[in-house]
Protein backbone atom coordinates (compact mmCIF):
# COMPACT_ATOMS: atom_id res chain seq x y z
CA UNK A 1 4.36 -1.82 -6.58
CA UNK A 2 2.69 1.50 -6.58
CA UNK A 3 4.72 3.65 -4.43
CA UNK A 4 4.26 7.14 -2.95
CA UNK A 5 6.33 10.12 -4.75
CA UNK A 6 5.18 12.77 -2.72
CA UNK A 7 7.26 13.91 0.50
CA UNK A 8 5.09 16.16 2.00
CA UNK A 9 1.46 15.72 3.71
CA UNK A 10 -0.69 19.05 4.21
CA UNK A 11 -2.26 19.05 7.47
CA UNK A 12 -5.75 21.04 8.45
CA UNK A 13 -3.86 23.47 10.32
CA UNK A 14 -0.97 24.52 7.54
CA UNK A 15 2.02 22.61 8.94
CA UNK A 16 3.61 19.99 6.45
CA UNK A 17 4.29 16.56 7.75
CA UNK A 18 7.62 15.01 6.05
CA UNK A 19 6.59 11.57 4.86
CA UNK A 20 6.23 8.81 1.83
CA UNK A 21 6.23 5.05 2.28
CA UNK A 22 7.10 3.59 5.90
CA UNK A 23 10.04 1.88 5.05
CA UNK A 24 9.11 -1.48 7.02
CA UNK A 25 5.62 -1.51 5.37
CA UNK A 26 7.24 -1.46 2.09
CA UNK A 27 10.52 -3.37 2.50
CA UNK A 28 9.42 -6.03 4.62
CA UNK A 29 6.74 -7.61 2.81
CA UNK A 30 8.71 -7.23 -0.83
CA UNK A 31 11.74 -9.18 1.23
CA UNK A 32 9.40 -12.33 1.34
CA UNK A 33 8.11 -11.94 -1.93
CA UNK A 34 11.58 -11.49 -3.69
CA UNK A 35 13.35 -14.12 -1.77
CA UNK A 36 10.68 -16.84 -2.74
CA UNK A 37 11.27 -15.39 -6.06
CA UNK A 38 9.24 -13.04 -7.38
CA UNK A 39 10.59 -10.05 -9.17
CA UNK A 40 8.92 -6.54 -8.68
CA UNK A 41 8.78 -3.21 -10.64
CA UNK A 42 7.87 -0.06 -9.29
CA UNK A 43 6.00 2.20 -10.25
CA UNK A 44 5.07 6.12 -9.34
CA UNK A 45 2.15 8.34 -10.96
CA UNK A 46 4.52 10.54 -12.75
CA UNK A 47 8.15 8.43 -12.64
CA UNK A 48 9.47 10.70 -10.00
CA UNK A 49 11.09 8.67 -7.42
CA UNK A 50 9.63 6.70 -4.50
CA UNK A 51 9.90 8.53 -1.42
CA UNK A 52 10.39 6.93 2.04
CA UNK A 53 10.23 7.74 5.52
CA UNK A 54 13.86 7.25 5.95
CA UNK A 55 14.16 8.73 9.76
CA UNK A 56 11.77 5.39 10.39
CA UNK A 57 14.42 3.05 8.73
CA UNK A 58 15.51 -0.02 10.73
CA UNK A 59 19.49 -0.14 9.69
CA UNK A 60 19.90 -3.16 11.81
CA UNK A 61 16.88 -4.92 10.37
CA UNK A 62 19.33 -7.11 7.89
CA UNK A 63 15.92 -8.11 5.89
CA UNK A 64 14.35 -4.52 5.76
CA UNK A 65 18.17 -3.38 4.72
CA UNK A 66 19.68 -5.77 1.84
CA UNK A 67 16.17 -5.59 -0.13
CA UNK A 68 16.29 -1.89 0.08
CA UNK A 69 19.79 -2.10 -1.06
CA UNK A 70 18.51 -4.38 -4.20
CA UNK A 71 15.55 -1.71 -4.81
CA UNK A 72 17.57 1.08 -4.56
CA UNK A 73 17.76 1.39 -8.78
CA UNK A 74 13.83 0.53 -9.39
CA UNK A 75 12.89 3.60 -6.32
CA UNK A 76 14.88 6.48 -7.86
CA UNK A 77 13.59 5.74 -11.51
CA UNK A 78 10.71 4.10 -11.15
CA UNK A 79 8.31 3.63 -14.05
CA UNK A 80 4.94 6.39 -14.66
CA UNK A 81 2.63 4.55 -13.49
CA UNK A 82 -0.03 5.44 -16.91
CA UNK A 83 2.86 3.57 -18.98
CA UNK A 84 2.64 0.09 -17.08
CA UNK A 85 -0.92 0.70 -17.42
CA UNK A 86 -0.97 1.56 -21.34
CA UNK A 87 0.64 -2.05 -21.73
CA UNK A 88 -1.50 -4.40 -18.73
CA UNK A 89 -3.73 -6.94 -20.57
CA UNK A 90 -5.68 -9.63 -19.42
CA UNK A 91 -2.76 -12.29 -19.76
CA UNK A 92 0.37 -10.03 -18.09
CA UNK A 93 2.66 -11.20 -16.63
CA UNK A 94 1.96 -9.14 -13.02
CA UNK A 95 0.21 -11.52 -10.15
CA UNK A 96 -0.32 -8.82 -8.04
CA UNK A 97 -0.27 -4.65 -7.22
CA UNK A 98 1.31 -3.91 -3.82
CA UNK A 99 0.46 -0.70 -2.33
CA UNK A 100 2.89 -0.06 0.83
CA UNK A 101 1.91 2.26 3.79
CA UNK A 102 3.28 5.19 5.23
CA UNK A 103 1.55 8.64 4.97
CA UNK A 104 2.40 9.21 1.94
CA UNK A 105 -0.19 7.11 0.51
CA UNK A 106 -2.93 9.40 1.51
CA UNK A 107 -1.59 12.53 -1.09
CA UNK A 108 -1.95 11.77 -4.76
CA UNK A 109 -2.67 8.03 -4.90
CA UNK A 110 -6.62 8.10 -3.94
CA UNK A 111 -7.46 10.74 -6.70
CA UNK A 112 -5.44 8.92 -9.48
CA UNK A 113 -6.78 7.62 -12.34
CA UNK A 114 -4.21 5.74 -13.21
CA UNK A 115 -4.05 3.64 -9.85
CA UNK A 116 -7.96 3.53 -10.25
CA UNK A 117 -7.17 1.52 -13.71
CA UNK A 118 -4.83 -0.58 -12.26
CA UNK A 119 -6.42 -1.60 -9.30
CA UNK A 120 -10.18 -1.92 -11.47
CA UNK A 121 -7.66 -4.37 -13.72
CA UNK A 122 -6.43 -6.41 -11.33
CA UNK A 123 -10.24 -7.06 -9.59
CA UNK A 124 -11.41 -7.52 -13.37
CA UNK A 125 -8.42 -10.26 -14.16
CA UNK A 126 -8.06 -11.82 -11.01
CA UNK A 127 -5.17 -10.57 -9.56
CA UNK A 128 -4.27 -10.10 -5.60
CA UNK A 129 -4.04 -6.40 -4.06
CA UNK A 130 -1.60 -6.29 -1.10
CA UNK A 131 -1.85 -3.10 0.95
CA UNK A 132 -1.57 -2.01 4.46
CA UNK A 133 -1.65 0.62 7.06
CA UNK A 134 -2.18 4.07 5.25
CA UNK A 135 -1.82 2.31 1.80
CA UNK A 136 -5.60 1.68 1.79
CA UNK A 137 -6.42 5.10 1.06
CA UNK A 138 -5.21 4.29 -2.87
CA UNK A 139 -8.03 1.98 -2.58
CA UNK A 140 -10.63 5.04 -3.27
CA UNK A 141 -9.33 5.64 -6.55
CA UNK A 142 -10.89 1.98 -7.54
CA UNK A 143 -14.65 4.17 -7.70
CA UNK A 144 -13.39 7.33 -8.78
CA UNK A 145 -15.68 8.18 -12.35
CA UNK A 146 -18.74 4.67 -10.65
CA UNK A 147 -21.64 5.35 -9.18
CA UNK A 148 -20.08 2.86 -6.26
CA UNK A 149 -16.48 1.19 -6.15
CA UNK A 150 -16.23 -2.38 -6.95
CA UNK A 151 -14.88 -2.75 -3.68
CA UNK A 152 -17.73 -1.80 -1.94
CA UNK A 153 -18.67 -5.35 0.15
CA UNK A 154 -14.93 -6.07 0.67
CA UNK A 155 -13.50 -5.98 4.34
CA UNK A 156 -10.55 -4.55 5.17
CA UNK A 157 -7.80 -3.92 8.08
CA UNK A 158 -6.40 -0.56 8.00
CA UNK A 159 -4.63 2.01 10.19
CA UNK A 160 -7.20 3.37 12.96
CA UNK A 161 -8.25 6.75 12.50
CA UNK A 162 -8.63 6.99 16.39
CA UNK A 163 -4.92 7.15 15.93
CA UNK A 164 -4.35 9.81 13.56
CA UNK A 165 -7.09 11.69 15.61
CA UNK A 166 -6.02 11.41 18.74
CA UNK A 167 -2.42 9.79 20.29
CA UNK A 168 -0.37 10.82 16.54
CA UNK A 169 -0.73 13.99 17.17
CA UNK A 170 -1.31 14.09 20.83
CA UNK A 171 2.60 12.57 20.88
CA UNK A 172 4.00 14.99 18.02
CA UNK A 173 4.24 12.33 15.29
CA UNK A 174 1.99 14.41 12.86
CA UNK A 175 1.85 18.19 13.47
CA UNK A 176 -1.99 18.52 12.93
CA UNK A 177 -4.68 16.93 12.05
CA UNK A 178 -5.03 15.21 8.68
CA UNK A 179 -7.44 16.20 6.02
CA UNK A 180 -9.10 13.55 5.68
CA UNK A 181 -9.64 10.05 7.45
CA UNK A 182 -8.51 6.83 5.72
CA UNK A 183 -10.86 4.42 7.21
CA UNK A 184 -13.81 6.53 7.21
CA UNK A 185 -13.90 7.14 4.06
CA UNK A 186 -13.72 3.82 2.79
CA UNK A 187 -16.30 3.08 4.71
CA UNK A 188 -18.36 5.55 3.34
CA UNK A 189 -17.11 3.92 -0.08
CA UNK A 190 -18.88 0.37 1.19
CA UNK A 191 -15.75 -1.20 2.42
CA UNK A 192 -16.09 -2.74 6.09
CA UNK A 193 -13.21 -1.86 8.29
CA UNK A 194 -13.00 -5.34 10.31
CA UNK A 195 -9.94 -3.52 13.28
CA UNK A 196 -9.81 -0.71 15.58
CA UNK A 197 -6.97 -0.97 16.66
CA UNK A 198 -3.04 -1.44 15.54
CA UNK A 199 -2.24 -5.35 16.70
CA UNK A 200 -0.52 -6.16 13.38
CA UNK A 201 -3.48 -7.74 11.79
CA UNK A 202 -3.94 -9.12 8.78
CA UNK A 203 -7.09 -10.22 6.01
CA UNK A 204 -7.71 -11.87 3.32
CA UNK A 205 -11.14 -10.92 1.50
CA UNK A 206 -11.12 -12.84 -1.73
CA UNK A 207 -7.87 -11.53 -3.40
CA UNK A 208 -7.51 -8.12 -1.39
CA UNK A 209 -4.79 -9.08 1.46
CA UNK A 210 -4.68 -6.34 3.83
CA UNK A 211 -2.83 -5.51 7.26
CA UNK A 212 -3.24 -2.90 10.06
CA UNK A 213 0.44 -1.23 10.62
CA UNK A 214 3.82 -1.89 10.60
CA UNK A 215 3.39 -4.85 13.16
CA UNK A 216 1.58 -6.76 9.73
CA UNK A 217 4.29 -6.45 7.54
CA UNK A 218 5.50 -9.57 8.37
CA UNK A 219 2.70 -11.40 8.29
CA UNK A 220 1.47 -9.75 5.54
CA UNK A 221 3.88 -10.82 3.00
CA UNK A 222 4.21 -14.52 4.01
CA UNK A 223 0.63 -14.79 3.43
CA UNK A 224 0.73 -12.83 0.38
CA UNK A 225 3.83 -15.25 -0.60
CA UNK A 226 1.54 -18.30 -0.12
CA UNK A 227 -1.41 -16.66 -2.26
CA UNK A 228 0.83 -15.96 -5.12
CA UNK A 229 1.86 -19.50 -4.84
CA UNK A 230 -1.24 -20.74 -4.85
CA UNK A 231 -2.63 -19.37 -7.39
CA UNK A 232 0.44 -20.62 -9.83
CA UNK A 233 -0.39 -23.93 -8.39
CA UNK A 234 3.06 -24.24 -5.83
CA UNK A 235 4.30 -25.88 -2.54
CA UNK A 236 3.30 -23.22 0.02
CA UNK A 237 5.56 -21.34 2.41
CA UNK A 238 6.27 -22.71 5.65
C-alpha cells in the first residue's frame, strides 16, 4: 500500500484542508484482503507516517477498527517508498499496489517518481492496481518523464469533480476550491472516467480495479480479493 503522508491540502484560496487517507477507503478494503490472507506493507514517499482522516473514523465499524488496530505498527513507520522500489523485480513477491482515497492522495503522490516506478512495474509485470475515490490522482505519476501514460485507454471510476466543485464546498467539507481536478486530469492523461456520480461503483479494466467513494470500499476489496485469487489459481470468495 502506498499511503498518503501529508496532512494538509492547499486550497486555491489559501485555507488548508486537514486530511490524508479516508479511513474507510483504506481500512475496509485491506480488512478483506488480510482476512483471506494476504499480508500488506506500507509504504510512504519519504517513511514518514501514514496520515488519516481520523475525525471520519467509524469506531463502531468492528471491521474498519480491529484491522486498523493490526496496522497501527506498519502506518507510523512505514517503509520509503524508493526502498521497496530499489528491491521490486519481475518475480516479487507483491500481487498488487493499493492506493487508498481520501484527499490526501491528491498532494505528493501524482508528482512522485517513485509511485510512477511502482505503478509502471506493476503494469509491466502483471500485477493488479487497487485504488479508489481521490486515490486515482497517484495514477498521473504512471506518465510523468512519457510522451503519454501507459494508462492512457484504461477506464476508470473515480470521485466526481462536480463534487469537489460544487456541494464539498458548498456544505463546508473543503474550505475552497482545490487546485486541481482529479478526474479531469486523467482524462486529459487518456484515461476514460466511466461515473459521474458517487453510487459506490466499482471497475475492473484489465488489472486496474477501481471504485468511486467510500460507498466502494466494500465492494472494492471483495473483488480485489477474488482477482488476487485468481490469478494464484484459488477457490474464489463468496
Amino acid at each position: 500500500m502506498i499511503a498518503a503522508e501529508e496532512r494538509y491540502l492547499l486550497c486555491q484560496n489559501g485555507k488548508m484542508f486537514s486530511t490524508g487517507n479516508h479511513p474507510v477507503e483504506m481500512l475496509l478494503p485491506l480488512h478483506h484482503l488480510m482476512e483471506t490472507g494476504f499480508d500488506v506493507d506500507v509504504a510512504t514517499i519519504s517513511g514518514y507516517p501514514a496520515k488519516l482522516e481520523l475525525w471520519a473514523m467509524p469506531h463502531e465499524d468492528q471491521a474498519v477498527a480491529s484491522t486498523y488496530e493490526a496496522l497501527k505498527p506498519k502506518l507510523k513507520q512505514p517503509h520509503k517508498l524508493s526502498d521497496v522500489v530499489a528491491e521490486l523485480k519481475p518475480g516479487s513477491d507483491y500481487l498488487a499496489v493499493f492506493i487508498p482515497g481520501g484527499h490526501g492522495a491528491v498532494v505528493g503522490l501524482p508528482g512522485s517518481e517513485a509511485v510512477g516506478q511502482t505503478l509502471n512495474w506493476a503494469l509491466d509485470h502483471g500485477r493488479f492496481i487497487v485504488t479508489l475515490c481521490h486515490g486515482p490522482a497517484a495514477l498521473l505519476a504512471a506518465g510523468l518523464g512519457r510522451a503519454q501514460s501507459p494508462l492512457a485507454g484504461y477506464s476508470v471510476c473515480v470521485f466526481p469533480d462536480s463534487l469537489d466543485e460544487g456541494p464539498n464546498i458548498d456544505i463546508g467539507y473543503l474550505p475552497g476550491r482545490m487546485q486541481w481536478l482529479v478526474a479531469d486530469l486523467l482524462a486529459k492523461q487518456g484515461l476514460t472516467i466511466v461515473n459521474d456520480k458517487m453510487a459506490g461503483t466499482v471497475h475492473q479494466d484489465r488489472r486496474l480495479l477501481t471504485g468511486d467513494s467510500p460507498l466502494a470500499s466494500d465492494a472494492l476489496g471483495k473483488l480485489a480479493v477474488n482477482c488476487l485469487l485468481d490469478a494464484l489459481g484459488l477457490e474464489r470468495q463468496p
